[in-house]
C-alpha atoms as a PDB file:
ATOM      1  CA  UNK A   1       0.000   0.000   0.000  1.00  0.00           C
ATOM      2  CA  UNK A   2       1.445   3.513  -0.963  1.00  0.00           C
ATOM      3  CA  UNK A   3      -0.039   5.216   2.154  1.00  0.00           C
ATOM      4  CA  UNK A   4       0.014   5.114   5.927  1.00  0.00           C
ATOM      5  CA  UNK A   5      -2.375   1.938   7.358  1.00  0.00           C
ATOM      6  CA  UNK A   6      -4.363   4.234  10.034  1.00  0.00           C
ATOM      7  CA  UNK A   7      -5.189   2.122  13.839  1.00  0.00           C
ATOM      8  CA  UNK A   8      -7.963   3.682  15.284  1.00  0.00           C
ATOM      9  CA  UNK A   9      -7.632   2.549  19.136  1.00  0.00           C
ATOM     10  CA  UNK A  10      -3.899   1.717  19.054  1.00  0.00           C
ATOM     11  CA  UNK A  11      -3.688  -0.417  22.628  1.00  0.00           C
ATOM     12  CA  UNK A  12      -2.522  -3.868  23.117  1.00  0.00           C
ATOM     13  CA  UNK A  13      -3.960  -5.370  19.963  1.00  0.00           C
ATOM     14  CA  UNK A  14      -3.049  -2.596  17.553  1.00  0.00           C
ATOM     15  CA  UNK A  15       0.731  -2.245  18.931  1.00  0.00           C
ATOM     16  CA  UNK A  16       0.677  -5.813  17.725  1.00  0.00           C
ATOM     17  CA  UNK A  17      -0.772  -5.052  14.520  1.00  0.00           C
ATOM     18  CA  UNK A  18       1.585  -1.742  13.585  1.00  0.00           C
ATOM     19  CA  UNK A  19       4.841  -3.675  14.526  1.00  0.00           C
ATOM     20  CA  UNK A  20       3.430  -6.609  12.206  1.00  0.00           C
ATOM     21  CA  UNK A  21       2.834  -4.325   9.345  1.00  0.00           C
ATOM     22  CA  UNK A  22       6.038  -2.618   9.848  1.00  0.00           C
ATOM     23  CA  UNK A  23       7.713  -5.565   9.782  1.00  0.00           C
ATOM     24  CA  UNK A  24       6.391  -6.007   6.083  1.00  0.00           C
ATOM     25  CA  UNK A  25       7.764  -2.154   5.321  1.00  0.00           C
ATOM     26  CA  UNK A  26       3.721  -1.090   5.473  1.00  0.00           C
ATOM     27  CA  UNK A  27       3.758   2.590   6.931  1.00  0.00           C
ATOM     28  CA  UNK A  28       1.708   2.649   9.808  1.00  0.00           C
ATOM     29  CA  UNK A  29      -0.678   5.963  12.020  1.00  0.00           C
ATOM     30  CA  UNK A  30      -1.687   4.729  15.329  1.00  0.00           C
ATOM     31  CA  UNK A  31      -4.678   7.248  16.329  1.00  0.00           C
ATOM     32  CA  UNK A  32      -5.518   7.563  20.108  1.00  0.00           C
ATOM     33  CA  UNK A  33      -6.965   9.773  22.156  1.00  0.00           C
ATOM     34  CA  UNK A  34      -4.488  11.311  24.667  1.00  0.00           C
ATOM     35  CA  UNK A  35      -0.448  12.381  24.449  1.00  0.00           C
ATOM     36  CA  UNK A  36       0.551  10.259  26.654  1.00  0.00           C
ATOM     37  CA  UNK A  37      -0.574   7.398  24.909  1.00  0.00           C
ATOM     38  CA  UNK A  38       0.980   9.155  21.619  1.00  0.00           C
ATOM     39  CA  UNK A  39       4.339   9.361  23.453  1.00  0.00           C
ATOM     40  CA  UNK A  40       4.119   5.804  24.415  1.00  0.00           C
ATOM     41  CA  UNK A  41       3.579   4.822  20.814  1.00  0.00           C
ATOM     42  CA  UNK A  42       6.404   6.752  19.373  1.00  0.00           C
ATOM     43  CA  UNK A  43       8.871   5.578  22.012  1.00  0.00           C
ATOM     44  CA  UNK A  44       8.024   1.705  20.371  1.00  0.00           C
ATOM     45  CA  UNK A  45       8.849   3.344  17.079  1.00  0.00           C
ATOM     46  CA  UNK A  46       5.053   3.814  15.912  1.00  0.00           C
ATOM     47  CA  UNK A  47       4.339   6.865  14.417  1.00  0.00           C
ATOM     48  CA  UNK A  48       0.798   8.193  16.400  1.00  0.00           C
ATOM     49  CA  UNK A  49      -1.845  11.123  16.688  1.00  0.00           C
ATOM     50  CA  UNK A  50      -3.635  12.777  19.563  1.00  0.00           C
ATOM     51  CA  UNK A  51      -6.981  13.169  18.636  1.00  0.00           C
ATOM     52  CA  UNK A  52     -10.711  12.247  19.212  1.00  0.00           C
ATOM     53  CA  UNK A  53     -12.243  10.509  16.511  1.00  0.00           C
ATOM     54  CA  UNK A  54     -15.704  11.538  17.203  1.00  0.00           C
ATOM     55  CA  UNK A  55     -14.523  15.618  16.482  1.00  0.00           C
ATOM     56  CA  UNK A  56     -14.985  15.715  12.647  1.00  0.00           C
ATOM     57  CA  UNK A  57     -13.072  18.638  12.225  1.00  0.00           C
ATOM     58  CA  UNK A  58      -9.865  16.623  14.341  1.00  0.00           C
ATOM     59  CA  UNK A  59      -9.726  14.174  11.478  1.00  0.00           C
ATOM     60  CA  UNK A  60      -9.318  16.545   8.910  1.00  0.00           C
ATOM     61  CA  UNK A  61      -5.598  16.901   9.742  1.00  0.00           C
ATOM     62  CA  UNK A  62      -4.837  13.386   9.025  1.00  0.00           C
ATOM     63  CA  UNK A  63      -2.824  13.001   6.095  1.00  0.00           C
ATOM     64  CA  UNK A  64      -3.883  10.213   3.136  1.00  0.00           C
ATOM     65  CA  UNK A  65      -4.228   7.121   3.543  1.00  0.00           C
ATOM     66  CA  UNK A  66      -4.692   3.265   2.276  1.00  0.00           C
ATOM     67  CA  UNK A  67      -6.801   1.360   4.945  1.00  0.00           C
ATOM     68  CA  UNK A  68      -8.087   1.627   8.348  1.00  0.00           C
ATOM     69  CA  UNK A  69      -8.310  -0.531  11.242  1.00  0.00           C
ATOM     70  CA  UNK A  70     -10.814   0.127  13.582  1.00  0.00           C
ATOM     71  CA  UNK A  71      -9.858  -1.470  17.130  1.00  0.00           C
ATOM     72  CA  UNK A  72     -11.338   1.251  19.565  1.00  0.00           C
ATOM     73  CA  UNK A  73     -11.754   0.199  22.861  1.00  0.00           C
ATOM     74  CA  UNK A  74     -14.551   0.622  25.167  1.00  0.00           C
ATOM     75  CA  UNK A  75     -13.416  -1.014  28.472  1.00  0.00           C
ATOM     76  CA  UNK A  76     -12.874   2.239  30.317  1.00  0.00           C
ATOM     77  CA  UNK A  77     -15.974   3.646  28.903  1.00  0.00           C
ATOM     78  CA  UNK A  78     -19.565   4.616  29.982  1.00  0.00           C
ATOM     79  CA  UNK A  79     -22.608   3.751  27.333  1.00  0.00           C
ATOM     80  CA  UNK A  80     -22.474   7.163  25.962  1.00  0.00           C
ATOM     81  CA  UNK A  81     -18.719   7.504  25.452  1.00  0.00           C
ATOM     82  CA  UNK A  82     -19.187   3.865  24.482  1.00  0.00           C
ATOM     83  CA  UNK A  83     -22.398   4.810  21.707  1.00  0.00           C
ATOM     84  CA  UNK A  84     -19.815   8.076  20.921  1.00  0.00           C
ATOM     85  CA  UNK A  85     -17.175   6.262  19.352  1.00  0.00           C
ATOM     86  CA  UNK A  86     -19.208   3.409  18.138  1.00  0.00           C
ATOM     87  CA  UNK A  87     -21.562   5.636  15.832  1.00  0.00           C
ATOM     88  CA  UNK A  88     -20.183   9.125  15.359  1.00  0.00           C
ATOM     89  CA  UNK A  89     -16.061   7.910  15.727  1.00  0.00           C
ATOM     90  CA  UNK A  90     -17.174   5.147  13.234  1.00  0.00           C
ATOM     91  CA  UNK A  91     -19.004   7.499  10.751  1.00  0.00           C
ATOM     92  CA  UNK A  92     -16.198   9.650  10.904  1.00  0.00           C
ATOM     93  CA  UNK A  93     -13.837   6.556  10.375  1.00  0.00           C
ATOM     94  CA  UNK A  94     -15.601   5.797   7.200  1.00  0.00           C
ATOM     95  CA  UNK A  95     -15.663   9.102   5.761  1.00  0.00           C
ATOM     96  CA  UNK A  96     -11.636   9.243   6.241  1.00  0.00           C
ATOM     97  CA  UNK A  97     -11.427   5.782   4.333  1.00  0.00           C
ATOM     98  CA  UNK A  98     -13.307   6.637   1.688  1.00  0.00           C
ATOM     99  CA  UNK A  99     -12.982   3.601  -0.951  1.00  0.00           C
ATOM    100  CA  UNK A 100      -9.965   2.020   0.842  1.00  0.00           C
ATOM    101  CA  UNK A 101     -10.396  -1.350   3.075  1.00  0.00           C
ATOM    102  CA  UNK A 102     -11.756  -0.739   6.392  1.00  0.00           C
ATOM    103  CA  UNK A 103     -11.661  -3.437   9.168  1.00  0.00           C
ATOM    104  CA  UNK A 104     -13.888  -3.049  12.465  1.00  0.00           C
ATOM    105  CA  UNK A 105     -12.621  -5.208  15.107  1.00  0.00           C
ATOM    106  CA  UNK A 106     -15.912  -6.453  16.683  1.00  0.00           C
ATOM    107  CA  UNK A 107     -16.912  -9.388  19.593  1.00  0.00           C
ATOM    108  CA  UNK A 108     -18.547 -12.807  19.671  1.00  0.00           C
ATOM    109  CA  UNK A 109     -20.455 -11.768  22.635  1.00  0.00           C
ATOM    110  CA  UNK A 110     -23.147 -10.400  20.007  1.00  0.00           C
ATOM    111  CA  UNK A 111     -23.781 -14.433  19.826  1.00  0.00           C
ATOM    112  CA  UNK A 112     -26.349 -14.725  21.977  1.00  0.00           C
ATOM    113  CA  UNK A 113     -26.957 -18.647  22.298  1.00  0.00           C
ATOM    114  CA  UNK A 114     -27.278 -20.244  25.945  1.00  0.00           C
ATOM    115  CA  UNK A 115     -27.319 -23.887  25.044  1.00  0.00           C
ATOM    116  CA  UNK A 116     -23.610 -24.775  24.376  1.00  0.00           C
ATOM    117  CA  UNK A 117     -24.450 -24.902  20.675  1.00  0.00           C
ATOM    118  CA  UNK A 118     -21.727 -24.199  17.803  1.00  0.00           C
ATOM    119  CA  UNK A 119     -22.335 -20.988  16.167  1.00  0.00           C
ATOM    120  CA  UNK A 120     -20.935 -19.757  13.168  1.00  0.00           C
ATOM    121  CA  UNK A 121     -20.848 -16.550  10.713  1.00  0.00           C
ATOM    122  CA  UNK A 122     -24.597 -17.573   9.521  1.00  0.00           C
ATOM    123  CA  UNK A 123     -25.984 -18.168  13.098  1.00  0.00           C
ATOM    124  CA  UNK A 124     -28.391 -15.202  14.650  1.00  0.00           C
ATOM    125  CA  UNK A 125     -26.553 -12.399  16.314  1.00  0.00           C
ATOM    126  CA  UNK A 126     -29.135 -11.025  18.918  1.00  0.00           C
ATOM    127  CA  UNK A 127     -27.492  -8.748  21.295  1.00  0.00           C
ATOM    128  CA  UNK A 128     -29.402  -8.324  24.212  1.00  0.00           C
ATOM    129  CA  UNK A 129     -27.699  -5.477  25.905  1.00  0.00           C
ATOM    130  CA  UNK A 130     -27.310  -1.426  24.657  1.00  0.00           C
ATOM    131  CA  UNK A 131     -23.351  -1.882  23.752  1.00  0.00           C
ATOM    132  CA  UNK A 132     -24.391  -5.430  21.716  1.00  0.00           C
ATOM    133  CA  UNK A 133     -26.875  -3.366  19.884  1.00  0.00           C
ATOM    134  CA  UNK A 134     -24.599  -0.476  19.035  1.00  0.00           C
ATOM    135  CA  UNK A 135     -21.613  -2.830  18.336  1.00  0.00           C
ATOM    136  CA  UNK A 136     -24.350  -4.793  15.970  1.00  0.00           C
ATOM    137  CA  UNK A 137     -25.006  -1.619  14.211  1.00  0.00           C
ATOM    138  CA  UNK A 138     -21.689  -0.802  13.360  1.00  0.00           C
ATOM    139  CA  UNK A 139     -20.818  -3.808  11.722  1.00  0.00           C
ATOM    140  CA  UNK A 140     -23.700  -3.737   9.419  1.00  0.00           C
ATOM    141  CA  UNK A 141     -22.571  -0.295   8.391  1.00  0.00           C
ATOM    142  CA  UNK A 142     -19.001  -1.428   7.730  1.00  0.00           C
ATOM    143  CA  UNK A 143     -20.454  -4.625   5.589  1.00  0.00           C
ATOM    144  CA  UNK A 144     -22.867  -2.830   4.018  1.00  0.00           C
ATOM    145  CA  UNK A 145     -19.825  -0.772   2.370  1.00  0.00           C
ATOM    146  CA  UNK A 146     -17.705  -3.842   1.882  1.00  0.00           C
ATOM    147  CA  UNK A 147     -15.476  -3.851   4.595  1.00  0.00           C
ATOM    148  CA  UNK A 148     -14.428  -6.458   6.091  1.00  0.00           C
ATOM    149  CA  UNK A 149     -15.685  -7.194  10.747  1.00  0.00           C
ATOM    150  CA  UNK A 150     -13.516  -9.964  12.779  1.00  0.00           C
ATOM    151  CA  UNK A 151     -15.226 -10.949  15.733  1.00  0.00           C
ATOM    152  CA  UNK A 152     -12.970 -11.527  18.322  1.00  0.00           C
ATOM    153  CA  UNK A 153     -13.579 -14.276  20.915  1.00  0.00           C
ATOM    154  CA  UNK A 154     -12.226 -13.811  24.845  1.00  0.00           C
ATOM    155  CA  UNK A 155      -8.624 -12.106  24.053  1.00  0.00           C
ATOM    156  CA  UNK A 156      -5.872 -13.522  26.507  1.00  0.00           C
ATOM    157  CA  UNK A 157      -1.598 -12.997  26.352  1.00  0.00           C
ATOM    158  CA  UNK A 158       1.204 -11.051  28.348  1.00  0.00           C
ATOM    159  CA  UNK A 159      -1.368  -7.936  28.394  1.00  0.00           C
ATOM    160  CA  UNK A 160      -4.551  -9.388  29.275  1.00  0.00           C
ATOM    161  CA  UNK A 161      -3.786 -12.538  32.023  1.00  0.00           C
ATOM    162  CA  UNK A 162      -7.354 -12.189  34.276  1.00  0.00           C
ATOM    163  CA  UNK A 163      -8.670 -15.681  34.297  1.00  0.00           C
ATOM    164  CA  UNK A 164      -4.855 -16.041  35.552  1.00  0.00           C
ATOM    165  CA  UNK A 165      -4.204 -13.376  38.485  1.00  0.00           C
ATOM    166  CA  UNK A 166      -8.096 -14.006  39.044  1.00  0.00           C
ATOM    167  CA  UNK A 167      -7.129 -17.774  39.896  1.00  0.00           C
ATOM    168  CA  UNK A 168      -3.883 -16.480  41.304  1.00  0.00           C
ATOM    169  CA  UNK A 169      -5.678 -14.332  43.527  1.00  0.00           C
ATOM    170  CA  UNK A 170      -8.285 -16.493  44.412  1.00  0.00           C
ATOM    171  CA  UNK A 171     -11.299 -14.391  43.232  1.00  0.00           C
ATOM    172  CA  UNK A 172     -11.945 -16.852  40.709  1.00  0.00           C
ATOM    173  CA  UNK A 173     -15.884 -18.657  40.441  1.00  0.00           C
ATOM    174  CA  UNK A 174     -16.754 -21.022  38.368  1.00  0.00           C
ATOM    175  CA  UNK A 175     -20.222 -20.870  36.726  1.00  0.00           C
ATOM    176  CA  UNK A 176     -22.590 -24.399  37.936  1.00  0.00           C
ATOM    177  CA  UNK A 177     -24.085 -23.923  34.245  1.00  0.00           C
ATOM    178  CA  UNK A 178     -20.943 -25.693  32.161  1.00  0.00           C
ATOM    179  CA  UNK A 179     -20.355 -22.839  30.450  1.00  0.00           C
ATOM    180  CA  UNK A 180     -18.282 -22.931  27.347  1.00  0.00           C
ATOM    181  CA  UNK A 181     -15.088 -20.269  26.988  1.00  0.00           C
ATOM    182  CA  UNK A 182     -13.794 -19.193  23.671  1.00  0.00           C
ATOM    183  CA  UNK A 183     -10.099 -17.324  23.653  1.00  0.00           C
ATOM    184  CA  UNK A 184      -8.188 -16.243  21.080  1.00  0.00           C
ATOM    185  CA  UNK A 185      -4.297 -15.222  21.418  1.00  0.00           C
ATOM    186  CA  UNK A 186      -3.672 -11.366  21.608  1.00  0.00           C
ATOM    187  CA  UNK A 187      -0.762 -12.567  18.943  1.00  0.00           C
ATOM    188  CA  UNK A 188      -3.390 -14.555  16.601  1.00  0.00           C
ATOM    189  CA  UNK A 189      -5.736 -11.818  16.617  1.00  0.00           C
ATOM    190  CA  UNK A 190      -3.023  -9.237  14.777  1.00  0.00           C
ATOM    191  CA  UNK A 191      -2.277 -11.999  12.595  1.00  0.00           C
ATOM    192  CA  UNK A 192      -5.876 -11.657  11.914  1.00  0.00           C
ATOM    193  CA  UNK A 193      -6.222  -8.792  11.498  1.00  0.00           C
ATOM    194  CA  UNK A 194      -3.297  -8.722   8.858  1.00  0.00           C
ATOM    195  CA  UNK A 195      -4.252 -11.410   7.279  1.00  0.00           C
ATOM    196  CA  UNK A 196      -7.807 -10.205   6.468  1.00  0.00           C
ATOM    197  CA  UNK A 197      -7.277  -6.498   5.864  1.00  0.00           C
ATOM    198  CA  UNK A 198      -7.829  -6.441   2.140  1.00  0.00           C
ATOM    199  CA  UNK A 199     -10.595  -9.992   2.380  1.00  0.00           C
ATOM    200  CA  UNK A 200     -14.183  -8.075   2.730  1.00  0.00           C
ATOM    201  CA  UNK A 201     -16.776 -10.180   4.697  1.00  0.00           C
ATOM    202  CA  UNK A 202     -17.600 -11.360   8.611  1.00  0.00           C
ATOM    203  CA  UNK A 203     -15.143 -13.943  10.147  1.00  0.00           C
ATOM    204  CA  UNK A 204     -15.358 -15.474  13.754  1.00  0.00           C
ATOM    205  CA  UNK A 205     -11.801 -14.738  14.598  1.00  0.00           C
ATOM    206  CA  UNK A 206     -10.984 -17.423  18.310  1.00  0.00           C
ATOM    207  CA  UNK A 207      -9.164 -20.803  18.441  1.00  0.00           C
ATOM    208  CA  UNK A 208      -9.705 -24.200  17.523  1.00  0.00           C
ATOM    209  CA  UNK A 209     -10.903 -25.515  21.009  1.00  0.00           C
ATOM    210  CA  UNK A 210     -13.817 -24.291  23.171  1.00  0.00           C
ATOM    211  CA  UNK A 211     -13.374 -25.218  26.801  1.00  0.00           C
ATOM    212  CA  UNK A 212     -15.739 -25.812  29.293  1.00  0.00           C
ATOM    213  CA  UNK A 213     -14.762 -23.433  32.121  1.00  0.00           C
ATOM    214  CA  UNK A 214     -14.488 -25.897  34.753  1.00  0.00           C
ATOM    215  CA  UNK A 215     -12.133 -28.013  32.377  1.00  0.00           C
ATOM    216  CA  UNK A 216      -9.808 -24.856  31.918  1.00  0.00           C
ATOM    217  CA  UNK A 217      -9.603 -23.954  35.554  1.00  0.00           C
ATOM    218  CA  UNK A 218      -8.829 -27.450  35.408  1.00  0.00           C
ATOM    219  CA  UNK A 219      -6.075 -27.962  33.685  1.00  0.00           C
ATOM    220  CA  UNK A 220      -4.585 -24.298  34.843  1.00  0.00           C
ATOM    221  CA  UNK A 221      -4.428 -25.405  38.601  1.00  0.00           C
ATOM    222  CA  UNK A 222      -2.853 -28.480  37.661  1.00  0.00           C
ATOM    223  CA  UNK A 223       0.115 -26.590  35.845  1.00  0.00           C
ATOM    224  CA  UNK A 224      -0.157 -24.130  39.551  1.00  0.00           C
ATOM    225  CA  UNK A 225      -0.423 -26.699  41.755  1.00  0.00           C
ATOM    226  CA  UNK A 226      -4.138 -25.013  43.350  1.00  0.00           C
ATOM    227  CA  UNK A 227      -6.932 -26.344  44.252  1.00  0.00           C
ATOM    228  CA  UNK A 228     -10.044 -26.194  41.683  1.00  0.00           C
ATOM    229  CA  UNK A 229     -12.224 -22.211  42.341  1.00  0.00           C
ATOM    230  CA  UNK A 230     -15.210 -22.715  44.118  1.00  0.00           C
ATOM    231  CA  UNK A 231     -18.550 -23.441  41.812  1.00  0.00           C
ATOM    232  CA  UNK A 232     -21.222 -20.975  42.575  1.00  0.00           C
ATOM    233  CA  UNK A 233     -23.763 -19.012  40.295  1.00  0.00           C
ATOM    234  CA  UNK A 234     -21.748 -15.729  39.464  1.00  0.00           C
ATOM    235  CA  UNK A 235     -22.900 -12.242  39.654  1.00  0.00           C
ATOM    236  CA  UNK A 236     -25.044 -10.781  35.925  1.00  0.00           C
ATOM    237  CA  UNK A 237     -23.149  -8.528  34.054  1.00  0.00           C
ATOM    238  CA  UNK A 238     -25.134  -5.916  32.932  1.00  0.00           C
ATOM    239  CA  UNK A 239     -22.706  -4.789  29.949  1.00  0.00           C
ATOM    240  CA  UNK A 240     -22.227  -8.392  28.421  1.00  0.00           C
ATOM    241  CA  UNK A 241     -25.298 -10.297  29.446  1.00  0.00           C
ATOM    242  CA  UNK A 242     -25.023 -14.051  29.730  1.00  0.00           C
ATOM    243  CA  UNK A 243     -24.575 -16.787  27.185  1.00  0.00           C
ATOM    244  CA  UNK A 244     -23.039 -20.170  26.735  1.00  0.00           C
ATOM    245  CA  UNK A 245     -21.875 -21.205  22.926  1.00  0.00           C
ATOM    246  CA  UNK A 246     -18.858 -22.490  20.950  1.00  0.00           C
ATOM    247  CA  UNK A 247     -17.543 -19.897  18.210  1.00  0.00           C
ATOM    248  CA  UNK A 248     -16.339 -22.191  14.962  1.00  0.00           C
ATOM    249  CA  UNK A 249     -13.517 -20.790  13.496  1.00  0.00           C
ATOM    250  CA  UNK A 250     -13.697 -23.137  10.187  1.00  0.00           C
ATOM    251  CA  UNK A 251     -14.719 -19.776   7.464  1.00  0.00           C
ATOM    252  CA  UNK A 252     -11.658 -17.977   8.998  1.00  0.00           C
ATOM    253  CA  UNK A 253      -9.498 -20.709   8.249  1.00  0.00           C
ATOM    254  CA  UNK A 254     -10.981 -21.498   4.937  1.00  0.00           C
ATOM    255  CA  UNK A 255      -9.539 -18.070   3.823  1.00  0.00           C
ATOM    256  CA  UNK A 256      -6.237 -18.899   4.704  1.00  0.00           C
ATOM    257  CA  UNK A 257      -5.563 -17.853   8.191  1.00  0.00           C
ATOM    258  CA  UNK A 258      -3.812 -19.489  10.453  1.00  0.00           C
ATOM    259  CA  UNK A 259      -3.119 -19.944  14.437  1.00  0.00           C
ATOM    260  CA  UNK A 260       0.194 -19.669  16.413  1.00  0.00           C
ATOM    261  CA  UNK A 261      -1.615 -20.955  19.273  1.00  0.00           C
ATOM    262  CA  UNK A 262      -4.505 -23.165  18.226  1.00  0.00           C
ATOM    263  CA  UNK A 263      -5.603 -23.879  21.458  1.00  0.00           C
ATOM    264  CA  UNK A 264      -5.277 -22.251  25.011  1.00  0.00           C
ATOM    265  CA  UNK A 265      -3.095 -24.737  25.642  1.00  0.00           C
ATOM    266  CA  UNK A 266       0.227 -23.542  24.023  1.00  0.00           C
ATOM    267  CA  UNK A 267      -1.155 -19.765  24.543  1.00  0.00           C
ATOM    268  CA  UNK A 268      -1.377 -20.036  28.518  1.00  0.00           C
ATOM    269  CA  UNK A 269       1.631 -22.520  28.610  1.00  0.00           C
ATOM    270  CA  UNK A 270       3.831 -19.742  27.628  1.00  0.00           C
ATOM    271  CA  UNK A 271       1.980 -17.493  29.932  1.00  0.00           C
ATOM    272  CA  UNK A 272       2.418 -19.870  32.817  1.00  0.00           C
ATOM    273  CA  UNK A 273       6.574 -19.883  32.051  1.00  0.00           C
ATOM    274  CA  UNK A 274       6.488 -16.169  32.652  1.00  0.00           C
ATOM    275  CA  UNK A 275       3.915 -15.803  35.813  1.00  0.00           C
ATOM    276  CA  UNK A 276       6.159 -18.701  37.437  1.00  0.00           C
ATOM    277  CA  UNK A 277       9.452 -16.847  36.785  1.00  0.00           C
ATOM    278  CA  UNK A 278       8.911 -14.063  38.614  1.00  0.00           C
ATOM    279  CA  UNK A 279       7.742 -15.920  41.888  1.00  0.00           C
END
């Protein structure tokens, strides 16, 4: 591509994409929201903005560009800063790509399904809370224009280690209901995201193995030497809501892509190394 690839939201998961495309001599823009996180950015060698996507006239001062990647986050924000970015930072995402690819990194939590069932890219997306329904609507805008929407299963590596400090820490429930988990590697998810830049569509973007919880917590107390977490009904989380499925990966893979770590397995293994080497 000629021009700058612009990373709108340029945390954990777009660090990992800009180093990725630098390493193929693809200029990268990460775009965030304060200085601080711009400084941060250009001290890793990624050229960044400071500005808010959701001012119109901000964006105006970006220079040209080939593609976008839209990986805003919305952990840290209320529904209205959370609506915000998701509808006007989005419109005003699409106006700056114009006719080049656009990628929206969205979530399999706008799969819905309680029973265990495998869902896949055809299966009913029915979000059934406010940031499900906004998240729902900006996909359709982004496919409706032929861009291309990965939806990310339960993101896990060196940044984002909660199911292991939680266990660690002993704040850890597991759900009575055999719930199924779904995780994808931080590292497999910027593949991704490379890999499916310039491929319009919808593609479940999470491993090859769906694990019952109790399994997991399993298997990661054996490798800690702790006893198995309590099972007790867990508090409702208003933001995600509740639902038990396994996310098939098969259309991703169909289309070439590919996992480092196709299972939690060799993603928490290395994970394990590091928690264990520094007591």
């Amino acid at each position: 591509m000629d021009h700058p690839v612009l990373i709108i939201g340029c945390g954990y998961i777009g660090k990992l994409v800009a180093k990725s495309l630098q390493q193929k001599n693809q200029e990268v823009i990460g775009l965030v929201k304060s200085l601080e996180s711009k400084n941060r950015l250009q001290q890793l060698g990624i050229p960044a903005v400071a500005l808010d996507i959701t001012d119109h006239d901000s964006i105006n001062s970006l220079p040209k560009i080939s593609a976008v990647i839209f990986s805003a986050s919305s952990n840290r924000s209320g529904p209205l800063a959370f609506e915000k970015i998701f509808s006007i930072g989005l419109d005003n995402a699409l106006k700056i790509a114009k006719n080049c690819p656009f990628l929206l990194v969205s979530s399999t939590s706008l799969y819905t399904q309680t029973e265990g069932q495998w869902v896949d890219e055809e299966s009913p997306a029915t979000p059934t809370t406010s940031s499900g329904e906004i998240l729902k609507k900006a996909e359709v805008k982004v496919l409706d224009r032929g861009g291309t929407v990965l939806r990310a299963s339960g993101i896990y590596g060196p940044q984002r280690v909660y199911r292991v400090t939680g266990l660690l820490q002993n704040t850890v429930r597991i759900d009575p209901r055999k719930k199924w988990i779904n995780q994808i590697h931080g590292r497999d998810l910027a593949t991704a995201i490379v890999h499916f830049l310039t491929i319009p569509g919808l593609f479940n973007i999470t491993d090859d193995l769906p694990t019952l919880e109790e399994d997991f917590y399993h298997w990661l107390c054996q490798r800690f030497d702790l006893p198995l977490p309590p099972i007790e009904p867990k508090a409702h989380h208003p933001k995600r809501g509740y639902s038990n499925k396994r996310v098939s990966n098969k259309k991703a893979k169909t289309f070439g892509f590919m996992l480092d770590f196709p299972t939690f397995k060799e993603g928490y293994s290395e994970l394990i190394k590091f928690f264990k080497s520094i007591g």
